[in-house]
C-alpha atoms as a PDB file:
ATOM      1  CA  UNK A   1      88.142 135.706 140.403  1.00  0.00           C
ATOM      2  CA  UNK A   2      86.695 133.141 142.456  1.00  0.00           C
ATOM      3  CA  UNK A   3      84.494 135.102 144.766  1.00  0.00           C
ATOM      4  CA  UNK A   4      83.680 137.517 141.873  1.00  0.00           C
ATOM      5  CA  UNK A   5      82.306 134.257 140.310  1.00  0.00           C
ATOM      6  CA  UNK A   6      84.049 134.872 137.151  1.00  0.00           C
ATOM      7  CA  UNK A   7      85.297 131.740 135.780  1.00  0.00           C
ATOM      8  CA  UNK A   8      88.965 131.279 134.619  1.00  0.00           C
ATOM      9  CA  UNK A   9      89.532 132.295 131.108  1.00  0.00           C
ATOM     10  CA  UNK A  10      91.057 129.811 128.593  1.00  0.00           C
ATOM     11  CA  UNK A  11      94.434 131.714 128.076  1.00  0.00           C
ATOM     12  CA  UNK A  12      95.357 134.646 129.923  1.00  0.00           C
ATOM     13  CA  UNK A  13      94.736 138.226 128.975  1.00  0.00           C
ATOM     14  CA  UNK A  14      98.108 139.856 127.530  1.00  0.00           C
ATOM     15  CA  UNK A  15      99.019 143.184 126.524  1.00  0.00           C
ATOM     16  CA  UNK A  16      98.313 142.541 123.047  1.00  0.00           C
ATOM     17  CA  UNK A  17      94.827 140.999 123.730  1.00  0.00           C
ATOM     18  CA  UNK A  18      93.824 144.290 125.925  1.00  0.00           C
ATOM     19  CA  UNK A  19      94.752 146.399 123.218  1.00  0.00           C
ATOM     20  CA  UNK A  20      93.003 144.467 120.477  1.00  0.00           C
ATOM     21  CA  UNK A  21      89.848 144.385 122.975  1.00  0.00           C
ATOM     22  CA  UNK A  22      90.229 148.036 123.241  1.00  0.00           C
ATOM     23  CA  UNK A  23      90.771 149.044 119.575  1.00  0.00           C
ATOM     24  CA  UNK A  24      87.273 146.694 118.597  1.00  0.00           C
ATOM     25  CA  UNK A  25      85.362 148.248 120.908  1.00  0.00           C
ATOM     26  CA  UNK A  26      86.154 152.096 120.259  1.00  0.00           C
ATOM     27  CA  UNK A  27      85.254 151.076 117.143  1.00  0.00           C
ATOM     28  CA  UNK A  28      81.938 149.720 117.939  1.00  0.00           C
ATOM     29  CA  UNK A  29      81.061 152.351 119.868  1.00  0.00           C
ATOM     30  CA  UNK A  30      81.326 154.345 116.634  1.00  0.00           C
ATOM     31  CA  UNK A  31      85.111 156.153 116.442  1.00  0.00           C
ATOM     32  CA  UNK A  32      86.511 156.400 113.086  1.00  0.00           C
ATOM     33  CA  UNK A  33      89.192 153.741 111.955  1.00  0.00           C
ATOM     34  CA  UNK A  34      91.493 157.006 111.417  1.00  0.00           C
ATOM     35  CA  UNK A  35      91.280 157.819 114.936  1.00  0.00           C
ATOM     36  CA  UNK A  36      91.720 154.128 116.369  1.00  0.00           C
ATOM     37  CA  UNK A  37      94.771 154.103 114.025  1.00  0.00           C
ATOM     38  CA  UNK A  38      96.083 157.407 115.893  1.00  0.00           C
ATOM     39  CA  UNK A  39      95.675 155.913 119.168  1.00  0.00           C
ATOM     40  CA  UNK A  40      97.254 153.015 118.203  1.00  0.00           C
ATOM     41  CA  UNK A  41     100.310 154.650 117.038  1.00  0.00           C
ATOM     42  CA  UNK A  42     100.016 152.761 113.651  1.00  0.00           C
ATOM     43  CA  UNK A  43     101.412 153.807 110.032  1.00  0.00           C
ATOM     44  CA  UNK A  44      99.052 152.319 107.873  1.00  0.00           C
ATOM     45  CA  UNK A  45      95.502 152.427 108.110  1.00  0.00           C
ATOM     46  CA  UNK A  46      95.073 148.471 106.692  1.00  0.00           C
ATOM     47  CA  UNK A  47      97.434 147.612 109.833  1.00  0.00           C
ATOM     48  CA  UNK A  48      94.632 149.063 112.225  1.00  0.00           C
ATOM     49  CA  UNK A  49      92.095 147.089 109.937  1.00  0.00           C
ATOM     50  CA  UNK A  50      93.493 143.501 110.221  1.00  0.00           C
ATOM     51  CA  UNK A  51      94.560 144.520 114.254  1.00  0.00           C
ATOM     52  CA  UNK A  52      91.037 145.103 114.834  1.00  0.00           C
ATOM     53  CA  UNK A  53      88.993 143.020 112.569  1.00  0.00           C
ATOM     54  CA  UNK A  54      86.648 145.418 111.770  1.00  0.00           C
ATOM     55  CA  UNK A  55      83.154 144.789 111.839  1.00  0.00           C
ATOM     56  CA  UNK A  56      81.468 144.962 109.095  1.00  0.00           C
ATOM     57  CA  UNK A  57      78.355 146.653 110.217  1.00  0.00           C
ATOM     58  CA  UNK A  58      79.704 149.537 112.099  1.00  0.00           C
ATOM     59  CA  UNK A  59      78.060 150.727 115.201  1.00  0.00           C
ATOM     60  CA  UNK A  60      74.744 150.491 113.902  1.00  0.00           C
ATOM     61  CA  UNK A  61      74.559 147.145 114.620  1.00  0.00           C
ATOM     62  CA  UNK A  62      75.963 147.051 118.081  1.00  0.00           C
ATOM     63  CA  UNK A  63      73.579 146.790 121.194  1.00  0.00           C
ATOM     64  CA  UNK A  64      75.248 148.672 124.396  1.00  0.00           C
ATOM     65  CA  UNK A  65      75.029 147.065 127.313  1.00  0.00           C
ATOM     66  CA  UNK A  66      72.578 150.013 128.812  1.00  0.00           C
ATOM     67  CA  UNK A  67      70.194 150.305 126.180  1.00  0.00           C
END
């Protein structure tokens, strides 16, 4: 990490934080909650919703890093 000159992160990454990362950002990008909660392998649509902490905007308001 050092010679990539990232710094060290305050707590280390976990499964559980990847997947969280990866859930918010699909849905940034603009996937539906519905299909988030498939890939997710959750029951209930409100579990996906608290898991992911949905923005309220939608991907509207998200700037890509290429744009």
């Amino acid at each position: 990490m050092r010679e990539a000159g990232i710094a060290k992160p305050a707590k280390p990454a976990t499964p559980h934080t990847l997947r969280h990362s990866f859930a918010t950002r699909v849905l940034q990008v603009g996937y539906d909650i519905r299909m988030v909660q498939e890939l997710l392998g959750h029951t209930h649509v409100e579990t996906t919703m608290i898991y992911t902490h949905v923005p309220n905007g939608g991907a509207r308001d998200v700037v890509r890093p290429l744009d």
